[in-house]
N, C-alpha and C. Protein backbone atom coordinates (compact mmCIF):
# COMPACT_ATOMS: atom_id res chain seq x y z
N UNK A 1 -45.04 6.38 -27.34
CA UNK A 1 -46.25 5.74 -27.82
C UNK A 1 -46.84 6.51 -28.99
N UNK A 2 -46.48 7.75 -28.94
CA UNK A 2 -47.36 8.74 -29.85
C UNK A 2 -46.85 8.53 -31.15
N UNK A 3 -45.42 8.04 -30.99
CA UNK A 3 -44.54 7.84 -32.50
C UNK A 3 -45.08 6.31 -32.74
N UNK A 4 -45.45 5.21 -31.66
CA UNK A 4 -45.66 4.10 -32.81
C UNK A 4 -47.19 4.08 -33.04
N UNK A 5 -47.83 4.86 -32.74
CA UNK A 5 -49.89 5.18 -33.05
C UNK A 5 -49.17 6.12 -34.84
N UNK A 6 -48.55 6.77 -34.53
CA UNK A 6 -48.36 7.38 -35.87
C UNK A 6 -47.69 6.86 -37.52
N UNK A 7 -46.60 5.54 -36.95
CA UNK A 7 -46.40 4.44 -37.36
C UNK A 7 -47.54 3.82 -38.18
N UNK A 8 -48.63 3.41 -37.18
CA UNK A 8 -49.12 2.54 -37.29
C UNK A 8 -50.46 3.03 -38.52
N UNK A 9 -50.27 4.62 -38.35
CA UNK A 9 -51.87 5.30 -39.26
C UNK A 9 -50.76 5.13 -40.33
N UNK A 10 -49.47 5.76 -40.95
CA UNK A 10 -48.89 5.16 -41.66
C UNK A 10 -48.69 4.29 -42.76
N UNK A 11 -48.58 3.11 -41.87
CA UNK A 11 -48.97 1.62 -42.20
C UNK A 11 -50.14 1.33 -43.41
N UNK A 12 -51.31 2.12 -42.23
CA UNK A 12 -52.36 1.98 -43.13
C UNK A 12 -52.64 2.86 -44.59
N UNK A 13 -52.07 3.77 -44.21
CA UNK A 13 -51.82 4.46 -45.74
C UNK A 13 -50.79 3.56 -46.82
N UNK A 14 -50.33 2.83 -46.76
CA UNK A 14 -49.13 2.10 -47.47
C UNK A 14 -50.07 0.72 -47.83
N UNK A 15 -51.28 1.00 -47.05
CA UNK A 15 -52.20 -0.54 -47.36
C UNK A 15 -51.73 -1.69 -46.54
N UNK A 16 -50.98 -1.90 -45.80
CA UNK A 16 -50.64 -2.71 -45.26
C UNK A 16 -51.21 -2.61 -43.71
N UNK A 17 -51.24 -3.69 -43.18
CA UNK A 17 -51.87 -3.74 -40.99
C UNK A 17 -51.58 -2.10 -40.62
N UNK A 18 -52.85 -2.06 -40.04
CA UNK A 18 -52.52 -1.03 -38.93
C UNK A 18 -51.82 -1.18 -37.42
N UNK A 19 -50.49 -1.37 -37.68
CA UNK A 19 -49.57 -1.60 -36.56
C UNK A 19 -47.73 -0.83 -36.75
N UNK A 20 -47.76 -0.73 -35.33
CA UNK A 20 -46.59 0.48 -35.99
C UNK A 20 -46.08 0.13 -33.99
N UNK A 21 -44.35 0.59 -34.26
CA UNK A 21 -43.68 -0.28 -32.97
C UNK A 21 -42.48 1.01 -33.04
N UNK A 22 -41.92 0.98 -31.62
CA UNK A 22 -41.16 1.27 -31.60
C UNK A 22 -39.93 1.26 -30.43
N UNK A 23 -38.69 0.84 -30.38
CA UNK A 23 -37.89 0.55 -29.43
C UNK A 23 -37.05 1.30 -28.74
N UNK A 24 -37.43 1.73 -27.38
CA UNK A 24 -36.63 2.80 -26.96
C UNK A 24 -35.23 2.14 -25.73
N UNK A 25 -34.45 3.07 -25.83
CA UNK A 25 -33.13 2.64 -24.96
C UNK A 25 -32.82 3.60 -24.47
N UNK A 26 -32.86 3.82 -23.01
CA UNK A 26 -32.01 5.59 -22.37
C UNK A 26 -33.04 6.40 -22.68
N UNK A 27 -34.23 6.41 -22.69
CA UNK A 27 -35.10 7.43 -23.19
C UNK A 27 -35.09 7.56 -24.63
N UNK A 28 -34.13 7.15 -25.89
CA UNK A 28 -34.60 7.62 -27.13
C UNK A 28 -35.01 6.02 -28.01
N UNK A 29 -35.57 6.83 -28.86
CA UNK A 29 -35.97 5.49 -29.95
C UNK A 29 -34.69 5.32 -30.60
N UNK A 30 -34.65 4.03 -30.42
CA UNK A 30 -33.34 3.76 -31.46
C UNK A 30 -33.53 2.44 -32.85
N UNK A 31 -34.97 2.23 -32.84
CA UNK A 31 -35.51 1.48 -34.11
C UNK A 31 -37.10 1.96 -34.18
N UNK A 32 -37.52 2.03 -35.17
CA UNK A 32 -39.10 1.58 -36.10
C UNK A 32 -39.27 0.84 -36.42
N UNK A 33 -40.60 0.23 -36.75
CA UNK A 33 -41.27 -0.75 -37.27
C UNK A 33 -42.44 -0.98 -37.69
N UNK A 34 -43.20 -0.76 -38.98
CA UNK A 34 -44.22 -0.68 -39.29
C UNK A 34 -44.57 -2.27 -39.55
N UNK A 35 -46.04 -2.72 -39.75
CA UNK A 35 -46.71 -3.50 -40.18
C UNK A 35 -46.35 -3.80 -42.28
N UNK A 36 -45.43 -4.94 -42.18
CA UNK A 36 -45.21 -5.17 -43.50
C UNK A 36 -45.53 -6.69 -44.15
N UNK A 37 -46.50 -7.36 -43.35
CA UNK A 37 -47.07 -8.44 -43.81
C UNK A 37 -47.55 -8.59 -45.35
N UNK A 38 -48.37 -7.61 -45.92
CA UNK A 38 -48.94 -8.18 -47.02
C UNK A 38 -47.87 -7.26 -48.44
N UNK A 39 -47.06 -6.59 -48.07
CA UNK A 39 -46.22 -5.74 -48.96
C UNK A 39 -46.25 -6.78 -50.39
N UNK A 40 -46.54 -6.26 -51.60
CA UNK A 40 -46.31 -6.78 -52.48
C UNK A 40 -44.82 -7.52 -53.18
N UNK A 41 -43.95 -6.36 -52.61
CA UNK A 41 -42.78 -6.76 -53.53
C UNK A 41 -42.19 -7.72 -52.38
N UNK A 42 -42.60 -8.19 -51.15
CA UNK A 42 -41.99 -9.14 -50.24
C UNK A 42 -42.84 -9.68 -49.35
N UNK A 43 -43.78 -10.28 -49.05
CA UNK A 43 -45.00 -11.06 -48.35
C UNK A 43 -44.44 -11.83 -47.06
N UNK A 44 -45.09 -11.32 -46.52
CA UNK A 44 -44.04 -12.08 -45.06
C UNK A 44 -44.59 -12.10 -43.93
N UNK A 45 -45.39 -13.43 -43.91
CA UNK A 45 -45.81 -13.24 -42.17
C UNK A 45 -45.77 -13.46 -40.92
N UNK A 46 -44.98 -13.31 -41.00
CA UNK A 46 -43.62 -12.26 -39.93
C UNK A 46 -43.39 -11.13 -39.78
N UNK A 47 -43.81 -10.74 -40.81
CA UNK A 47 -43.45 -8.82 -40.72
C UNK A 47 -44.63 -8.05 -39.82
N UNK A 48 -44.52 -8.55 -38.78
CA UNK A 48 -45.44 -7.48 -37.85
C UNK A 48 -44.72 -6.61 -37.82
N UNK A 49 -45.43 -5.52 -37.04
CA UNK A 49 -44.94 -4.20 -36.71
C UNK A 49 -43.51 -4.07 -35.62
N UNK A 50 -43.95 -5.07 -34.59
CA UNK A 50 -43.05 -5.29 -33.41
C UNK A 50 -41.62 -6.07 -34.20
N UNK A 51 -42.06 -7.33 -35.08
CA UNK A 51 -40.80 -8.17 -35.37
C UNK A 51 -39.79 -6.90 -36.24
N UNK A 52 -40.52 -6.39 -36.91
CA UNK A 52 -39.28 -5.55 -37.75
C UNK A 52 -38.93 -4.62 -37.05
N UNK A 53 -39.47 -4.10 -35.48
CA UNK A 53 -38.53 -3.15 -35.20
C UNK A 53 -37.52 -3.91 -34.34
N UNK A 54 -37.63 -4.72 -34.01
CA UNK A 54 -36.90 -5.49 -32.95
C UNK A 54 -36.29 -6.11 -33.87
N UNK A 55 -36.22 -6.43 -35.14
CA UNK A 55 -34.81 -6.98 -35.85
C UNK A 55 -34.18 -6.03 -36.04
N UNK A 56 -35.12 -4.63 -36.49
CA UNK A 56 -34.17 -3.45 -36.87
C UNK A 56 -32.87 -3.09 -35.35
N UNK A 57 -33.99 -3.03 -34.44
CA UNK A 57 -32.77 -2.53 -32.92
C UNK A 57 -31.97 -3.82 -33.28
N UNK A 58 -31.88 -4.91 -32.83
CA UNK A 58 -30.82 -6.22 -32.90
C UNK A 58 -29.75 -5.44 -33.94
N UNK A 59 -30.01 -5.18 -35.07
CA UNK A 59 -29.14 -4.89 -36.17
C UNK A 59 -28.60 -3.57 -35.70
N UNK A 60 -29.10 -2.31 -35.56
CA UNK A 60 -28.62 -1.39 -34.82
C UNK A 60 -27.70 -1.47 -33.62
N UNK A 61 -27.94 -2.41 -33.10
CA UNK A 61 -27.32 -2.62 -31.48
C UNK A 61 -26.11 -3.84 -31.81
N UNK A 62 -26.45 -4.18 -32.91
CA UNK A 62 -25.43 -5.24 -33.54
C UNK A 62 -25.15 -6.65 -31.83
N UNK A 63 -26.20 -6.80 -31.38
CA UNK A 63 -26.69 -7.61 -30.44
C UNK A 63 -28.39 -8.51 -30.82
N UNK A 64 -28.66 -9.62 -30.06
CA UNK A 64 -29.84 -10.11 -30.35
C UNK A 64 -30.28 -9.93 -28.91
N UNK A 65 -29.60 -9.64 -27.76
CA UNK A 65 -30.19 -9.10 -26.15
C UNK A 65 -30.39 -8.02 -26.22
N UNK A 66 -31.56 -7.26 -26.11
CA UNK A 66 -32.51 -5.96 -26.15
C UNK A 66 -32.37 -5.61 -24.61
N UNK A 67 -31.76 -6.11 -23.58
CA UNK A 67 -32.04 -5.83 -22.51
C UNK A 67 -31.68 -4.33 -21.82
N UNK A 68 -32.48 -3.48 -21.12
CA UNK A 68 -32.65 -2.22 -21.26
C UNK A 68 -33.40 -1.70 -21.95
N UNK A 69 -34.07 -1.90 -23.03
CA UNK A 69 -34.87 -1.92 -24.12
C UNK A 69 -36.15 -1.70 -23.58
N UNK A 70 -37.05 -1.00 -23.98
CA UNK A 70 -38.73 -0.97 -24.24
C UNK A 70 -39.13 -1.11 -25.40
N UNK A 71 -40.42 -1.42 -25.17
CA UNK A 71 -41.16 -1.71 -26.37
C UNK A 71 -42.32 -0.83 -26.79
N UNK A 72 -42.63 0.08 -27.35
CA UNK A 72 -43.78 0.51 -27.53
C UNK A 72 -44.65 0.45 -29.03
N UNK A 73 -45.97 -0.43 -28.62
CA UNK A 73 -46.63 -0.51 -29.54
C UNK A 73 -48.00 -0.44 -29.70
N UNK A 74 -48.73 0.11 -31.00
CA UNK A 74 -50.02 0.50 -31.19
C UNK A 74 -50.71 -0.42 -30.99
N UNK A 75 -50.71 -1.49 -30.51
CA UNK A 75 -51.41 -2.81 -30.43
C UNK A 75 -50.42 -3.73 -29.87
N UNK A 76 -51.91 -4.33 -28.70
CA UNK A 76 -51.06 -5.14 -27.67
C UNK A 76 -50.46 -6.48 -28.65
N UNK A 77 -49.02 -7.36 -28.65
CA UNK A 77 -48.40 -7.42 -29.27
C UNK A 77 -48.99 -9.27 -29.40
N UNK A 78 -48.76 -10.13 -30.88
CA UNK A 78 -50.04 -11.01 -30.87
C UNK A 78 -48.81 -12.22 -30.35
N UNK A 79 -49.16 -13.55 -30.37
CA UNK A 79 -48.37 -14.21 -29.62
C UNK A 79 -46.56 -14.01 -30.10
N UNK A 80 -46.92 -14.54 -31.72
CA UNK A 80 -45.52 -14.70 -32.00
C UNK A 80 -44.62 -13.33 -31.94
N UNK A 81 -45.39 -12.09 -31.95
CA UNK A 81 -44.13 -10.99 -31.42
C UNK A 81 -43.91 -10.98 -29.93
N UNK A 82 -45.22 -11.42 -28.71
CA UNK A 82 -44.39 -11.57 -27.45
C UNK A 82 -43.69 -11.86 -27.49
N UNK A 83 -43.26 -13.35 -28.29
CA UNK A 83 -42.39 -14.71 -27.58
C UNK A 83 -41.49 -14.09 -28.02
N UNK A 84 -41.16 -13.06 -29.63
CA UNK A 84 -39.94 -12.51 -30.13
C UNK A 84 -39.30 -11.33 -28.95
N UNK A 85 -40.34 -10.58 -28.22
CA UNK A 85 -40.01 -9.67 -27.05
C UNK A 85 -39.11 -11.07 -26.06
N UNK A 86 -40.08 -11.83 -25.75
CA UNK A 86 -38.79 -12.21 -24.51
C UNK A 86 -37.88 -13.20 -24.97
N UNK A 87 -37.42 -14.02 -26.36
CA UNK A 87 -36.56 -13.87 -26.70
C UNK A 87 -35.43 -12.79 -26.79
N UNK A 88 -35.49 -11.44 -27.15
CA UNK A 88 -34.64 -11.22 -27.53
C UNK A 88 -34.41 -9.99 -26.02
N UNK A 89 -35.24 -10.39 -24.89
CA UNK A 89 -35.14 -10.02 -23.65
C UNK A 89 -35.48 -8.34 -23.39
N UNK A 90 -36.14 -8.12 -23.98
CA UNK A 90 -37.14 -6.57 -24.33
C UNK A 90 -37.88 -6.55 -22.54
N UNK A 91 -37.14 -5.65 -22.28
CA UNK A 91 -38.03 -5.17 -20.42
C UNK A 91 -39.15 -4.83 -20.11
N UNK A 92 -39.51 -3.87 -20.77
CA UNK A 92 -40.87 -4.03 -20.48
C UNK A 92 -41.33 -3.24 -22.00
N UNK A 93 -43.00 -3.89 -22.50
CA UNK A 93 -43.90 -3.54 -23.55
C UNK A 93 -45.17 -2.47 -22.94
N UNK A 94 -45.50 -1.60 -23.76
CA UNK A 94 -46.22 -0.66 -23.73
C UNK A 94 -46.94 -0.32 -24.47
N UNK A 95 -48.35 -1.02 -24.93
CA UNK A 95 -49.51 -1.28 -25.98
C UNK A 95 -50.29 0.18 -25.90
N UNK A 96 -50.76 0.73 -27.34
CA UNK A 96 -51.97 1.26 -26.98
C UNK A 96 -53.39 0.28 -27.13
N UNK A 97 -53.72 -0.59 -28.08
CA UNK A 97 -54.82 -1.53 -28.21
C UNK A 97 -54.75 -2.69 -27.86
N UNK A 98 -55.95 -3.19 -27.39
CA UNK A 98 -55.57 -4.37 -26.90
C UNK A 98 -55.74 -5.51 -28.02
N UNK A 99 -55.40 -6.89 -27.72
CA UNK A 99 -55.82 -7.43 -28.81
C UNK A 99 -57.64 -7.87 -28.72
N UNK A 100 -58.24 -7.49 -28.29
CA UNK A 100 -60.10 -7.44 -28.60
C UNK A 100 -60.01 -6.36 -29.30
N UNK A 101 -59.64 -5.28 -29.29
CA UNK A 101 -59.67 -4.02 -30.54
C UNK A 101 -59.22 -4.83 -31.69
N UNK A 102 -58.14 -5.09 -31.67
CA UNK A 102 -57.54 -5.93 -33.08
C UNK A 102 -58.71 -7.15 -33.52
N UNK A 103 -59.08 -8.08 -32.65
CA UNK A 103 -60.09 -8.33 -33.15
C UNK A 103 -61.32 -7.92 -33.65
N UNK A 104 -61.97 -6.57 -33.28
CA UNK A 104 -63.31 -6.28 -33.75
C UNK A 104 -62.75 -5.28 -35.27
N UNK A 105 -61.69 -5.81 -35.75
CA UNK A 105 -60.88 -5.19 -36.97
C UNK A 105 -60.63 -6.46 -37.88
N UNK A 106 -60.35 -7.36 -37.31
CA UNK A 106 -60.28 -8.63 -37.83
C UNK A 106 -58.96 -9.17 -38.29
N UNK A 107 -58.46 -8.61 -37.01
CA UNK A 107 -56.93 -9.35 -37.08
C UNK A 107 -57.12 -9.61 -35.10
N UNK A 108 -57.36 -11.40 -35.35
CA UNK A 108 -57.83 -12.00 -33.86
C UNK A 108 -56.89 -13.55 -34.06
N UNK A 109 -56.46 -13.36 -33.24
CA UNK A 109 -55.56 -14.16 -32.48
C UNK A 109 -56.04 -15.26 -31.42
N UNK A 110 -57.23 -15.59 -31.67
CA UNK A 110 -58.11 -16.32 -30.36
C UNK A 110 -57.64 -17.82 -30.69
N UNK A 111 -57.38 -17.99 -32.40
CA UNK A 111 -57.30 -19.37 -32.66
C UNK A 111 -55.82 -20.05 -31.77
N UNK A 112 -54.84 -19.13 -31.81
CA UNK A 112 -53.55 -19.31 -31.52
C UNK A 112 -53.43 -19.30 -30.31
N UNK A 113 -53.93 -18.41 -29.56
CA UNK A 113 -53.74 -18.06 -27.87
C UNK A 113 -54.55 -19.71 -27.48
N UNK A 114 -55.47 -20.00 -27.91
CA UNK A 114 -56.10 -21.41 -27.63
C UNK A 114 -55.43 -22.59 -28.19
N UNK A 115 -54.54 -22.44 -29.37
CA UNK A 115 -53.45 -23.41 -29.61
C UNK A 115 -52.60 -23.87 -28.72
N UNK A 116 -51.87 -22.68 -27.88
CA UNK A 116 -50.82 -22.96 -27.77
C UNK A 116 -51.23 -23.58 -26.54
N UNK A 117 -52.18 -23.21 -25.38
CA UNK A 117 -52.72 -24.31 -24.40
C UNK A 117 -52.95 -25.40 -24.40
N UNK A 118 -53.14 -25.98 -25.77
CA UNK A 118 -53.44 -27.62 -25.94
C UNK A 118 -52.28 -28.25 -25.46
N UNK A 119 -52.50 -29.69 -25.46
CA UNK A 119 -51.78 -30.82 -25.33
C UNK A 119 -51.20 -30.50 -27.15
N UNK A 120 -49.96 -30.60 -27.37
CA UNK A 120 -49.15 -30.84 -28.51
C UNK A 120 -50.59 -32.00 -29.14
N UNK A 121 -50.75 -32.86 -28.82
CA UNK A 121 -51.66 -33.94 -29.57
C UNK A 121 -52.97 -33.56 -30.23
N UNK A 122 -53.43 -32.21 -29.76
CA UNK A 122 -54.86 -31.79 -30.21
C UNK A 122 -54.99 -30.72 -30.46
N UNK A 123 -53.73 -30.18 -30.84
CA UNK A 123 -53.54 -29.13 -31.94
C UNK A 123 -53.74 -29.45 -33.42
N UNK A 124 -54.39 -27.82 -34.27
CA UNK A 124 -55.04 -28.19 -35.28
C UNK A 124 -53.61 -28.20 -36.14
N UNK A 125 -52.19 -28.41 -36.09
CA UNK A 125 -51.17 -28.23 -37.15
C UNK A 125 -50.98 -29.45 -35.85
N UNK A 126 -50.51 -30.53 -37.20
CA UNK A 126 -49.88 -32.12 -36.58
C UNK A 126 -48.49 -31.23 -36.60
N UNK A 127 -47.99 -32.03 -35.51
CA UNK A 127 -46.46 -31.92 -34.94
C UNK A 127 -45.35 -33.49 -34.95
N UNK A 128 -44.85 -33.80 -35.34
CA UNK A 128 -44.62 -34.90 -35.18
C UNK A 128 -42.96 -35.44 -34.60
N UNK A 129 -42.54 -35.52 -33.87
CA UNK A 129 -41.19 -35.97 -33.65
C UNK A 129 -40.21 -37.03 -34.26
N UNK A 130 -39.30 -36.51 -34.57
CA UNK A 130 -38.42 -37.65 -35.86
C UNK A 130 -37.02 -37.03 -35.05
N UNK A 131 -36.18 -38.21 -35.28
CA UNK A 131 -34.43 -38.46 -35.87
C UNK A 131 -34.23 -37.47 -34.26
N UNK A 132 -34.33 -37.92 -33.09
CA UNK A 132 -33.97 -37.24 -32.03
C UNK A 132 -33.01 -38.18 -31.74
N UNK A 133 -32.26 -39.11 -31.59
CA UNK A 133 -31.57 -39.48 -31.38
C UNK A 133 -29.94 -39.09 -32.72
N UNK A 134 -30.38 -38.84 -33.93
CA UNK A 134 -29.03 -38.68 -35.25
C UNK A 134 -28.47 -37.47 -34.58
């Protein structure tokens, strides 16, 4: 944990999220991952802290099953890096902040965590179904 809090101060020196990850197997880290969302020379939001270390292990492990795997990260992890944890079958996660810290920072996730409970129909991004039968 102490390596992805250190990650994550990092991060913030580089100007980019304060978030910083890291993936351990057998006791050692075997990927990093800093917060690279707003990076100039590549903008990507996707680049949480968690997604790039968990593509980095996949690529390291030359596998997309993390299983055996931990997760440790400076912040509890926001929806779309959970769902990337149990996709890629990550055992167990180990936050230092929760996401209400991340919010009183102003990276809040309330709109999404309340998205994804709706009925598909009364969500604020239309969804629409086509060509399920081609």
């Amino acid at each position: 944990m102490k390596r992805a809090i250190e990650i994550s101060l990092l991060s913030v020196e580089k100007g980019t999220g304060p978030f910083g990850a890291v993936i351990v197997k057998d006791g050692k880290i075997i990927a990093e991952g800093s917060n690279k969302v707003t990076l100039s020379s590549n903008p990507d939001a996707t680049a949480h802290g968690e997604m790039c270390v968990i593509r980095d292990a996949c690529k390291k492990l030359n596998n997309f099953n993390l299983s055996g795997c931990e997760l440790y990260s400076s912040c509890e992890p926001c929806p779309m890096c959970l769902s990337a944890c149990y996709w890629s079958r990550i055992d167990k996660i180990y936050y230092a902040n929760t996401r209400e810290d991340a919010k009183k920072i102003d990276f809040d996730d309330s709109l999404i965590y309340s998205e994804i409970q709706k009925n598909i129909n009364e969500r604020k991004i239309s969804m629409t179904q086509m060509m399920r039968d081609e």
